[in-house]
C-alpha atoms as a PDB file:
ATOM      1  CA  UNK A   1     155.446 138.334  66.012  1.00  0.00           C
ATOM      2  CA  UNK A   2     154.339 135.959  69.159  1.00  0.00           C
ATOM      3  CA  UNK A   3     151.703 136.574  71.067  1.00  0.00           C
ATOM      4  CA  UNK A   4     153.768 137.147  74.391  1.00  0.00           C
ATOM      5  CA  UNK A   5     155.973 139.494  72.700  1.00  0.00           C
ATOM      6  CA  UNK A   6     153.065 141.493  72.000  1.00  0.00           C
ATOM      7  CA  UNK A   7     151.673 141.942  75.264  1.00  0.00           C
ATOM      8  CA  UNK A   8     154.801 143.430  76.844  1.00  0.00           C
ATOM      9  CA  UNK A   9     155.050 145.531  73.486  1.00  0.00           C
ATOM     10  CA  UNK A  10     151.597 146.743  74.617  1.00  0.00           C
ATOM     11  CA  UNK A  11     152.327 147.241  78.250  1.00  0.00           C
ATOM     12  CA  UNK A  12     155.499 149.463  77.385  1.00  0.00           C
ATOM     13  CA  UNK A  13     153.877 151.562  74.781  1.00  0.00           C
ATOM     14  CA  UNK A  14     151.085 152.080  78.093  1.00  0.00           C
ATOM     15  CA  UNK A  15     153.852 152.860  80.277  1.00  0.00           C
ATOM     16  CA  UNK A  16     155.337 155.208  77.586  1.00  0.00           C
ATOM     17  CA  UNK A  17     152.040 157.080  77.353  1.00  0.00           C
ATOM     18  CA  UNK A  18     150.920 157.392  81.014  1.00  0.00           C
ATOM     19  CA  UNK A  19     154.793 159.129  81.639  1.00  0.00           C
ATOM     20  CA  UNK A  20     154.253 161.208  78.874  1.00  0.00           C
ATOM     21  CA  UNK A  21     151.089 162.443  79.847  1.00  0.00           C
ATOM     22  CA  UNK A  22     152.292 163.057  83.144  1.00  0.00           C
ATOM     23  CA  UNK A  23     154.743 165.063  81.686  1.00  0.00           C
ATOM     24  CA  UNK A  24     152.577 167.017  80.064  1.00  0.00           C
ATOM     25  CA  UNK A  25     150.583 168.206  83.109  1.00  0.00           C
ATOM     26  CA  UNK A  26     147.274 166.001  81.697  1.00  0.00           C
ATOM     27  CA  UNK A  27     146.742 163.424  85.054  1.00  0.00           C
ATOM     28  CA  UNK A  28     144.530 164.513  87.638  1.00  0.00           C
ATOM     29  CA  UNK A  29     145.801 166.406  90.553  1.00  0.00           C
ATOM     30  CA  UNK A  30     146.949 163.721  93.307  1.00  0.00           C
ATOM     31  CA  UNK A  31     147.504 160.735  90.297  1.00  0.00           C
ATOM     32  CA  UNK A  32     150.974 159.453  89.783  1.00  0.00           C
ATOM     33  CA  UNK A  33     152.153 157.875  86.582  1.00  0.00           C
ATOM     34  CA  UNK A  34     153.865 155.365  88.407  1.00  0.00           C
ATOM     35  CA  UNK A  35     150.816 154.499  90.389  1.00  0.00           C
ATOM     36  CA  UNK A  36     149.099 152.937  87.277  1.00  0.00           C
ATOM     37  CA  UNK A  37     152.214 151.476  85.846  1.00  0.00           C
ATOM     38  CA  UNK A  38     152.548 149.031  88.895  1.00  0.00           C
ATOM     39  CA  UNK A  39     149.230 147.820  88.461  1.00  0.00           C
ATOM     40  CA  UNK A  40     149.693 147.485  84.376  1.00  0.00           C
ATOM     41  CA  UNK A  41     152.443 145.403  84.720  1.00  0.00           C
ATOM     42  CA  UNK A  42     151.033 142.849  87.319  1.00  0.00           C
ATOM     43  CA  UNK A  43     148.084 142.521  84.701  1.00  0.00           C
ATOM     44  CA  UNK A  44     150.379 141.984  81.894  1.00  0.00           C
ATOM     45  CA  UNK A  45     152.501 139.795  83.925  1.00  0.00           C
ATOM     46  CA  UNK A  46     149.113 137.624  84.656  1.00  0.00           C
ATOM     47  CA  UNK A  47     148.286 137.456  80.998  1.00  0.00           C
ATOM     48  CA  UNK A  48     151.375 135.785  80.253  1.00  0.00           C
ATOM     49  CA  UNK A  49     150.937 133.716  82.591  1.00  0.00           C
ATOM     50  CA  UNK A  50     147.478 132.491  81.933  1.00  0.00           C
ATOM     51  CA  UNK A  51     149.101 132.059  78.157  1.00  0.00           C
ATOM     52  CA  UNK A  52     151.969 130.151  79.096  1.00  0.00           C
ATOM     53  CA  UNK A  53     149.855 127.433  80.693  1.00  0.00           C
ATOM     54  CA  UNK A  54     147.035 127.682  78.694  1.00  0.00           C
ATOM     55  CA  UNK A  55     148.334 128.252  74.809  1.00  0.00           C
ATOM     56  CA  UNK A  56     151.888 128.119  74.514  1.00  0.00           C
ATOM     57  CA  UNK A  57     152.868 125.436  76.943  1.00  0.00           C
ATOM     58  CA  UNK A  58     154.954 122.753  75.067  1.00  0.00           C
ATOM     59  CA  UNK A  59     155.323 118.848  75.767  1.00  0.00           C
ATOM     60  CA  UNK A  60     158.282 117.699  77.227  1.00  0.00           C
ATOM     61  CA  UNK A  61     160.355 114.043  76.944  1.00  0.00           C
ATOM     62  CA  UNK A  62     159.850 111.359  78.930  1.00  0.00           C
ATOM     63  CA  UNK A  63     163.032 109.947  79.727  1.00  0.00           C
ATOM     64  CA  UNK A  64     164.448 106.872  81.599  1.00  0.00           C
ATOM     65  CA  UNK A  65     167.335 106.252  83.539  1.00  0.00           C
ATOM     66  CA  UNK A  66     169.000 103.961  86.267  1.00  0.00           C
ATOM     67  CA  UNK A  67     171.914 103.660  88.577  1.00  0.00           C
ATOM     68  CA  UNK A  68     173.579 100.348  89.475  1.00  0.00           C
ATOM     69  CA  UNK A  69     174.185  99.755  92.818  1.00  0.00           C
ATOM     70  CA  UNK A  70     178.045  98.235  92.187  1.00  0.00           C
ATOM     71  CA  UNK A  71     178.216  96.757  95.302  1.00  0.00           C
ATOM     72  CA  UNK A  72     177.863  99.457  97.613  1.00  0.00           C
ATOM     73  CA  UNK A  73     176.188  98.105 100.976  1.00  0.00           C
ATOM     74  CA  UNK A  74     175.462 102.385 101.822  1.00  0.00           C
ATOM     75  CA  UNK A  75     174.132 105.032  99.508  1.00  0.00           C
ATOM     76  CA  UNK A  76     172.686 108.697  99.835  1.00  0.00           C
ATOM     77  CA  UNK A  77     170.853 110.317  97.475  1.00  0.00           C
ATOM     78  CA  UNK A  78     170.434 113.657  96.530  1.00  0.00           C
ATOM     79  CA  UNK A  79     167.278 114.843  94.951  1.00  0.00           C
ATOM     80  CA  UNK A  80     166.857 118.361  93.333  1.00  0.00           C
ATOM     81  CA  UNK A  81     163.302 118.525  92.013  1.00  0.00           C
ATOM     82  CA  UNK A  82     161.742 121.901  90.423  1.00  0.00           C
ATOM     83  CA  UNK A  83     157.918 122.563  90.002  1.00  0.00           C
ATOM     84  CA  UNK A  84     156.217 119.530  89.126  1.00  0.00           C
ATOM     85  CA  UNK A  85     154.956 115.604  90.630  1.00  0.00           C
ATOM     86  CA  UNK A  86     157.810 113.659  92.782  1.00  0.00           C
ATOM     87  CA  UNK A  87     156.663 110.047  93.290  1.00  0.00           C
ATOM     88  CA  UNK A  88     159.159 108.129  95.061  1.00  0.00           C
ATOM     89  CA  UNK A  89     159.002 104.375  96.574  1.00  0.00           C
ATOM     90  CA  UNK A  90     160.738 100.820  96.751  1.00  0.00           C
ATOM     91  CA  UNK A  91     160.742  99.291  93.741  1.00  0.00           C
ATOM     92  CA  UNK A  92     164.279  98.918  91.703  1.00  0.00           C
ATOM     93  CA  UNK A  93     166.231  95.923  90.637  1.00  0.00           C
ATOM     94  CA  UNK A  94     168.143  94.124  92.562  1.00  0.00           C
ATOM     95  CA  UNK A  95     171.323  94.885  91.083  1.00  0.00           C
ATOM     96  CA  UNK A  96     170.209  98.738  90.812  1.00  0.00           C
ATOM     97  CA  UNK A  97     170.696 101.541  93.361  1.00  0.00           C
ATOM     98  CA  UNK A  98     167.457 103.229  92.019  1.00  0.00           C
ATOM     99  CA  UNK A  99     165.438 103.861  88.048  1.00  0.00           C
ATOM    100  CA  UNK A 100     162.636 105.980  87.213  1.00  0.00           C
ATOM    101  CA  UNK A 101     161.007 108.024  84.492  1.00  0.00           C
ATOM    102  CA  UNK A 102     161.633 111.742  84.614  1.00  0.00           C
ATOM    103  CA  UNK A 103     159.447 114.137  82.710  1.00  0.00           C
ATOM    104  CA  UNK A 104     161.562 116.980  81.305  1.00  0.00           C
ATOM    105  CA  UNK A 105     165.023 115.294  81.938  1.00  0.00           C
ATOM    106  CA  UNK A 106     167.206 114.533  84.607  1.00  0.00           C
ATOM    107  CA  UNK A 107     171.073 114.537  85.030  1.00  0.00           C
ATOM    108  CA  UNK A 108     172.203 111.484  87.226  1.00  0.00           C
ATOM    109  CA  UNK A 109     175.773 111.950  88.803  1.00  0.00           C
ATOM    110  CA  UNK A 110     177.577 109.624  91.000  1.00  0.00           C
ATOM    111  CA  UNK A 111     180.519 109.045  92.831  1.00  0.00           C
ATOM    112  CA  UNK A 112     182.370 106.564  95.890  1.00  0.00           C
ATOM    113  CA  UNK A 113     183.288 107.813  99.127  1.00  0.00           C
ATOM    114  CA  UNK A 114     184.713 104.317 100.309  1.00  0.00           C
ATOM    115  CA  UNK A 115     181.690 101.987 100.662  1.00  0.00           C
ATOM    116  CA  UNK A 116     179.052 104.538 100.311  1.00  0.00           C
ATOM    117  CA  UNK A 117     177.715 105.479  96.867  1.00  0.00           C
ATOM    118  CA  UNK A 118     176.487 108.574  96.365  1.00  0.00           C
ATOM    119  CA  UNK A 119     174.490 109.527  93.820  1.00  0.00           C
ATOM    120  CA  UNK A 120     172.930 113.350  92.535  1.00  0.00           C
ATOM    121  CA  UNK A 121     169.985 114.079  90.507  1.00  0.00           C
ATOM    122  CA  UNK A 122     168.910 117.013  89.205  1.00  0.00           C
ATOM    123  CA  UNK A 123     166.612 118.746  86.253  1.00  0.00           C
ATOM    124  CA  UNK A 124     168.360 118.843  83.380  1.00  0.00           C
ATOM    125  CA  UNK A 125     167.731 122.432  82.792  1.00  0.00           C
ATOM    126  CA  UNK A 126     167.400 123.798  86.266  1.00  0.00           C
ATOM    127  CA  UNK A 127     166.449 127.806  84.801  1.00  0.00           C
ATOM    128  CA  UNK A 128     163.515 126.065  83.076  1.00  0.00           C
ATOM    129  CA  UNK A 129     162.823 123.510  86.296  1.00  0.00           C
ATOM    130  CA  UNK A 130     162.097 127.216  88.638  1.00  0.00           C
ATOM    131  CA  UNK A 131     159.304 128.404  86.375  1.00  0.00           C
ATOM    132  CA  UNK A 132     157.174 124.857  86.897  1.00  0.00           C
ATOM    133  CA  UNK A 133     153.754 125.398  86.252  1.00  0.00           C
ATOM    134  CA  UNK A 134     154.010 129.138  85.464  1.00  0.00           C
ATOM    135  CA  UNK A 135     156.290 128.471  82.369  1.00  0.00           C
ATOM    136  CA  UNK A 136     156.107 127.747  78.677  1.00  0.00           C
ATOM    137  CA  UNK A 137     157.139 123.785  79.347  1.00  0.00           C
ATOM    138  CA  UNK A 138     155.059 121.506  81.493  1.00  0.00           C
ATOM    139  CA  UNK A 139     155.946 120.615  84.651  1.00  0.00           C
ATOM    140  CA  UNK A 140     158.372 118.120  86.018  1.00  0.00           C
ATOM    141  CA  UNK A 141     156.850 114.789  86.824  1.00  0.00           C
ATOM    142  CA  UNK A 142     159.560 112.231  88.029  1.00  0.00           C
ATOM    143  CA  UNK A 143     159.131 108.889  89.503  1.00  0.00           C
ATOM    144  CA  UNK A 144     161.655 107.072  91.429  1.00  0.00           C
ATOM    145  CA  UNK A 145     161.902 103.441  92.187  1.00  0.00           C
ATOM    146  CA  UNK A 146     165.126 102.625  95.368  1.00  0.00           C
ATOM    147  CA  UNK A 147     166.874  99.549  96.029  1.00  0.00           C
ATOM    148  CA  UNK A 148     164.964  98.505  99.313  1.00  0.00           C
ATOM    149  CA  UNK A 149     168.057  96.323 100.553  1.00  0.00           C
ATOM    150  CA  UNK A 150     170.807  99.086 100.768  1.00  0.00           C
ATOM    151  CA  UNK A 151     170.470 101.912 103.794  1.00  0.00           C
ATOM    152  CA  UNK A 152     170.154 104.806 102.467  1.00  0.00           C
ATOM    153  CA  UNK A 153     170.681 108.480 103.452  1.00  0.00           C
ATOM    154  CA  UNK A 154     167.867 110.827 101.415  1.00  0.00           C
ATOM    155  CA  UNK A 155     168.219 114.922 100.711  1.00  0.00           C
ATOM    156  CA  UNK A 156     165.653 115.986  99.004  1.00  0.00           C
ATOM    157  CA  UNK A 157     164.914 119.846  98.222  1.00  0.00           C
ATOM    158  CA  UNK A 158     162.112 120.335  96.059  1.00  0.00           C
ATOM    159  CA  UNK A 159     159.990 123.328  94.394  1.00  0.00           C
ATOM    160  CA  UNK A 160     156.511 124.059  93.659  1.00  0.00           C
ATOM    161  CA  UNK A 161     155.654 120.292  93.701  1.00  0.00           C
ATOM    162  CA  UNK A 162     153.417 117.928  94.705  1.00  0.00           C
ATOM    163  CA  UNK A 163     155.630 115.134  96.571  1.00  0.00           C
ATOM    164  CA  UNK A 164     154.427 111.720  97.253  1.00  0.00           C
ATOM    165  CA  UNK A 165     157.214 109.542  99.268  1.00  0.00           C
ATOM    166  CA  UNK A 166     156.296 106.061 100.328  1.00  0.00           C
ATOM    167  CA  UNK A 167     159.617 104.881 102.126  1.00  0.00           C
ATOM    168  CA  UNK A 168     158.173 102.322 103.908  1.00  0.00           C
ATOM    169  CA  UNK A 169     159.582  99.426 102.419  1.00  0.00           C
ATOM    170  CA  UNK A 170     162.860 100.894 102.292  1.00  0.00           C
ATOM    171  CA  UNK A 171     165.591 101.276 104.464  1.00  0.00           C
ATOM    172  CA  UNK A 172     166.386 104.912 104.991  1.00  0.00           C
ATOM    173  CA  UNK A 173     168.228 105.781 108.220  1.00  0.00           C
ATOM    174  CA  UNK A 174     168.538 109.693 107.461  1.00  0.00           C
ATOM    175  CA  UNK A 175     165.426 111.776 105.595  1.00  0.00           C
ATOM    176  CA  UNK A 176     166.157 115.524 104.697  1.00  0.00           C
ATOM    177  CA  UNK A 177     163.421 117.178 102.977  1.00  0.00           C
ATOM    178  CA  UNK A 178     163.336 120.766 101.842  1.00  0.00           C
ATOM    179  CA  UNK A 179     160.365 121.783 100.329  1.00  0.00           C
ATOM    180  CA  UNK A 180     159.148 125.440  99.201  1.00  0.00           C
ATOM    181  CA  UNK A 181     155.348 126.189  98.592  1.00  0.00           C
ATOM    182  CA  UNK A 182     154.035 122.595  97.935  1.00  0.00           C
ATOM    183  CA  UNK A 183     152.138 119.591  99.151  1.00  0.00           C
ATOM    184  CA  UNK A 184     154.131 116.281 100.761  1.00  0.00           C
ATOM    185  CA  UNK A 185     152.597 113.033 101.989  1.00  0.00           C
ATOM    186  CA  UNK A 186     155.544 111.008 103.377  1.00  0.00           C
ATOM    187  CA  UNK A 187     155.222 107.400 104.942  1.00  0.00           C
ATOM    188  CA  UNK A 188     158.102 106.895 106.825  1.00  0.00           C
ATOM    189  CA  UNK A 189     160.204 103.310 106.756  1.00  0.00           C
ATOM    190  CA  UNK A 190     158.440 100.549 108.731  1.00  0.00           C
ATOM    191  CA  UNK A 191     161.540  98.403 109.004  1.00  0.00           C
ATOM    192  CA  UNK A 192     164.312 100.886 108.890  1.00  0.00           C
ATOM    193  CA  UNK A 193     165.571 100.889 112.730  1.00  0.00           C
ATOM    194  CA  UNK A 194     166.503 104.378 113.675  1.00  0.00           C
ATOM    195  CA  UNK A 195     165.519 106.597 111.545  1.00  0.00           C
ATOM    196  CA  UNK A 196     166.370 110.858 111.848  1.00  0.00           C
ATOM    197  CA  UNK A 197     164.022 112.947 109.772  1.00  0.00           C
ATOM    198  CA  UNK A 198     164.477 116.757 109.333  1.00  0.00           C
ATOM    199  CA  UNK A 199     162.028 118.534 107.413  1.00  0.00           C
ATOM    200  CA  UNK A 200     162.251 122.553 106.608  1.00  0.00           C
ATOM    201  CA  UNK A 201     159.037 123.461 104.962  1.00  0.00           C
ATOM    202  CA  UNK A 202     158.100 126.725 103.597  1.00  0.00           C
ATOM    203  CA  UNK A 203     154.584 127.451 102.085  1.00  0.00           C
ATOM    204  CA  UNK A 204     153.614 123.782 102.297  1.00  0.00           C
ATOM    205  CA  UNK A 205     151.329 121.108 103.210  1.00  0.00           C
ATOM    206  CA  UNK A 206     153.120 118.009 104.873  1.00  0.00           C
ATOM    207  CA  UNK A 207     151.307 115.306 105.950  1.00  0.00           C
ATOM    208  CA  UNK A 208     153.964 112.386 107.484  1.00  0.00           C
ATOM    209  CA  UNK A 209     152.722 109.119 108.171  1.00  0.00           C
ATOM    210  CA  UNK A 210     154.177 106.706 110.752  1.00  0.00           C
ATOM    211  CA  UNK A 211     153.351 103.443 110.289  1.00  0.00           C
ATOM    212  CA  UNK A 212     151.965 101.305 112.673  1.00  0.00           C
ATOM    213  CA  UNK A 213     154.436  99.571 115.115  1.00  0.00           C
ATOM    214  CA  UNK A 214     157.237 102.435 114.571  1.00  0.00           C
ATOM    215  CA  UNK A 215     157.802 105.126 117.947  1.00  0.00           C
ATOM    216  CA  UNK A 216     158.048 108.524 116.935  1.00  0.00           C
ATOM    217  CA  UNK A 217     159.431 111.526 118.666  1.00  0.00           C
ATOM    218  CA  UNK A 218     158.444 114.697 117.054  1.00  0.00           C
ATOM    219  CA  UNK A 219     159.748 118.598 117.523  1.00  0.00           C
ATOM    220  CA  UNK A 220     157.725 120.670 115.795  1.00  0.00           C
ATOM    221  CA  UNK A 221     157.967 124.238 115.866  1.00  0.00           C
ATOM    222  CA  UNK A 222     157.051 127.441 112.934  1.00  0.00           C
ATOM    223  CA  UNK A 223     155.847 130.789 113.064  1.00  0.00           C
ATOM    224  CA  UNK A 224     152.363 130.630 111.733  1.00  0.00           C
ATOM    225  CA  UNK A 225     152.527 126.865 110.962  1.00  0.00           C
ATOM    226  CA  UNK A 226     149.701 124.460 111.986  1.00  0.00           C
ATOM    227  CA  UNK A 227     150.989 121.471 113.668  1.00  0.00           C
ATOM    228  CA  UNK A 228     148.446 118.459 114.057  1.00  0.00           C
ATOM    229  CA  UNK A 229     149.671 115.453 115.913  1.00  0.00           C
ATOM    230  CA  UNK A 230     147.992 111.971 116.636  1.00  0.00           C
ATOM    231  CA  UNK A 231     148.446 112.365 120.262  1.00  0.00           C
ATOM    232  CA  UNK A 232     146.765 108.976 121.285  1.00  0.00           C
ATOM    233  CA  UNK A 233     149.923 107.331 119.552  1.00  0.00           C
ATOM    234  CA  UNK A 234     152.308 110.416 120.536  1.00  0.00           C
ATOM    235  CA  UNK A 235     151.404 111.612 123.569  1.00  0.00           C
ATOM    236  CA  UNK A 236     153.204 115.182 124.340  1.00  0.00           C
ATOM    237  CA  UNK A 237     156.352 115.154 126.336  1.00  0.00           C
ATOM    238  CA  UNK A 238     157.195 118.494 127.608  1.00  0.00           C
ATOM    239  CA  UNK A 239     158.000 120.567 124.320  1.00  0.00           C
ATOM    240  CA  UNK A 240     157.936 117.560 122.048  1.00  0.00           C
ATOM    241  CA  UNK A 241     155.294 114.687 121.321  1.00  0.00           C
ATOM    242  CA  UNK A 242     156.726 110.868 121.638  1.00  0.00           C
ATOM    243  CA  UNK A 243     155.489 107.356 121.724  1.00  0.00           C
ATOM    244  CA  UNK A 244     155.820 106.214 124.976  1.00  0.00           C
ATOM    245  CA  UNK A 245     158.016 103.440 124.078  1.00  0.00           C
ATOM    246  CA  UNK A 246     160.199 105.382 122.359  1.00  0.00           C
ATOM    247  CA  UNK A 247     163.248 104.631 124.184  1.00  0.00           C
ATOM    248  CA  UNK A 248     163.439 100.684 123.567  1.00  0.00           C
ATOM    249  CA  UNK A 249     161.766 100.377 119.741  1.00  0.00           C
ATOM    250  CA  UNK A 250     163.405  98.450 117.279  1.00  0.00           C
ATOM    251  CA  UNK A 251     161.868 100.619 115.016  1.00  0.00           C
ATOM    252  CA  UNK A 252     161.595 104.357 115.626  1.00  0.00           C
ATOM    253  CA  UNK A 253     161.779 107.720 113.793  1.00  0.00           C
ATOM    254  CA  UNK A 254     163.481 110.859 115.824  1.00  0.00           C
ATOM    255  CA  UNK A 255     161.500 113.508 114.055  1.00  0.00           C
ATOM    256  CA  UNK A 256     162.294 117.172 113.348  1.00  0.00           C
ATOM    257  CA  UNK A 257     160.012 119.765 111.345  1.00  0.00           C
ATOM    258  CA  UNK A 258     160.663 123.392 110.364  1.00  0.00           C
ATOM    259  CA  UNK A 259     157.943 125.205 108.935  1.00  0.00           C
ATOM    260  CA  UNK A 260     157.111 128.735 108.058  1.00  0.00           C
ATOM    261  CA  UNK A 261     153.574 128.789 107.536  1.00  0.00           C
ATOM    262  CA  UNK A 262     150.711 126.235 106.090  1.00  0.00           C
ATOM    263  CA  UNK A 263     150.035 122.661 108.011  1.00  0.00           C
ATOM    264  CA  UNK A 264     151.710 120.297 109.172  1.00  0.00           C
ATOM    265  CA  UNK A 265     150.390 116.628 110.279  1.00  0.00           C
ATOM    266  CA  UNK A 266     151.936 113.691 111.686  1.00  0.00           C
ATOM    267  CA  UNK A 267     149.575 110.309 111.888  1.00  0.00           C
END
């Protein structure tokens, strides 16, 4: 019999008994069966936890794969990530739309909308992908190399991860980035143009980096978020913070953040 099988054996036959001794009249006056049963099954839920990641966690496949780029002068890509390490930076072939190595597997899907490729990646096994570091497989860790000649469009919505995005060699116009309990460090595109950034954060870190010689306008607003801004570069502007030459950059990023709670900073 495994070992997890076992402990939720155990913590039935404990329910069992504490009902049945209620039943009989044997609890103390005021105790509830139920009122120990909560607490039982947190504990056994916290042993299989600590099992999963310390005993029965299995190795998963690396795996490689690539899109080519086909001629498409436009792409957007869609990223779903689970619980795991997203690296993601310039990098690709020439010929290429984007390659990488993806821990645990990924399912690359594409399609033409005119000139515009789009292209979809996802875990492989998405049930498995939720669990991340609390499950019996180890965690996602993907790394992504983009063509840094094509404008892109990105969408990324992510788990429990740890996210590392350097765009700044590459030219992405549009950033989307969902992002649950984690921790992002973005560097936003130092040669894009206009660039619009959205980012809806839950439980998270993000720390978003604007490189030197790109204006920024940033909105900023969460209910028990902590928003740090460099305001020597990005002076606030009534209810936002911008770069005073905002207006007539060649380069500039129109920035807009979501976030429920944890920090937010933009340097």
């Amino acid at each position: 019999m495994k070992r997890h099988t076992v402990i939720w054996a155990l913590i039935l036959i404990g329910a069992g008994a504490l009902l049945l001794v209620e039943s009989l009249g044997l609890l103390p006056t005021g105790v509830r069966a139920w009122g120990l049963i909560w607490p039982l099954v947190l504990i056994g839920l916290g042993v299989w936890v600590l099992y999963n990641v310390s005993v029965r966690r299995q190795p998963v496949a690396m795996e490689r794969g690539s899109i080519p780029l086909a001629g498409a002068r436009h792409a957007r890509v869609r990223l779903h990530h689970g619980a795991g390490r997203l690296m993601v930076g310039a990098g690709s072939a020439p010929e290429l739309l984007l390659s990488g190595e993806f821990s645990g597997g990924a399912t690359l899907r594409t399609h033409r909308e005119g000139d515009l490729l789009v292209a979809d990646l996802s875990p492989t096994d998405p049930a498995r992908a939720m669990f991340g570091p609390w499950g019996p497989n180890s965690p996602f860790d993907w790394s992504l190399r983009l063509n840094s000649d094509v404008a892109l469009a990105l969408e990324l919505e992510v788990g429990a991860s740890d996210n590392r995005l350097d765009l700044a060699e590459l030219k992405v116009n549009e950033l989307t980035l969902k992002t649950g309990a984690s921790a992002a460090d973005v560097t936003l595109p130092a040669h894009a143009g206009q660039t619009r950034v959205r980012i809806d954060a839950g439980a998270a870190g993000v720390k978003l980096r604007v490189p030197q010689g790109v204006a920024a306008r940033i909105r900023a607003e969460g209910a028990l978020a902590e928003t740090a801004v460099d305001t020597v570069r990005f002076p606030r502007v009534g209810d936002c913070f911008q770069s005073p030459d905002f207006d007539t950059a060649a380069n500039r990023a129109d920035i807009e953040i979501h976030a429920a709670v944890g920090s937010v900073q933009v340097l």
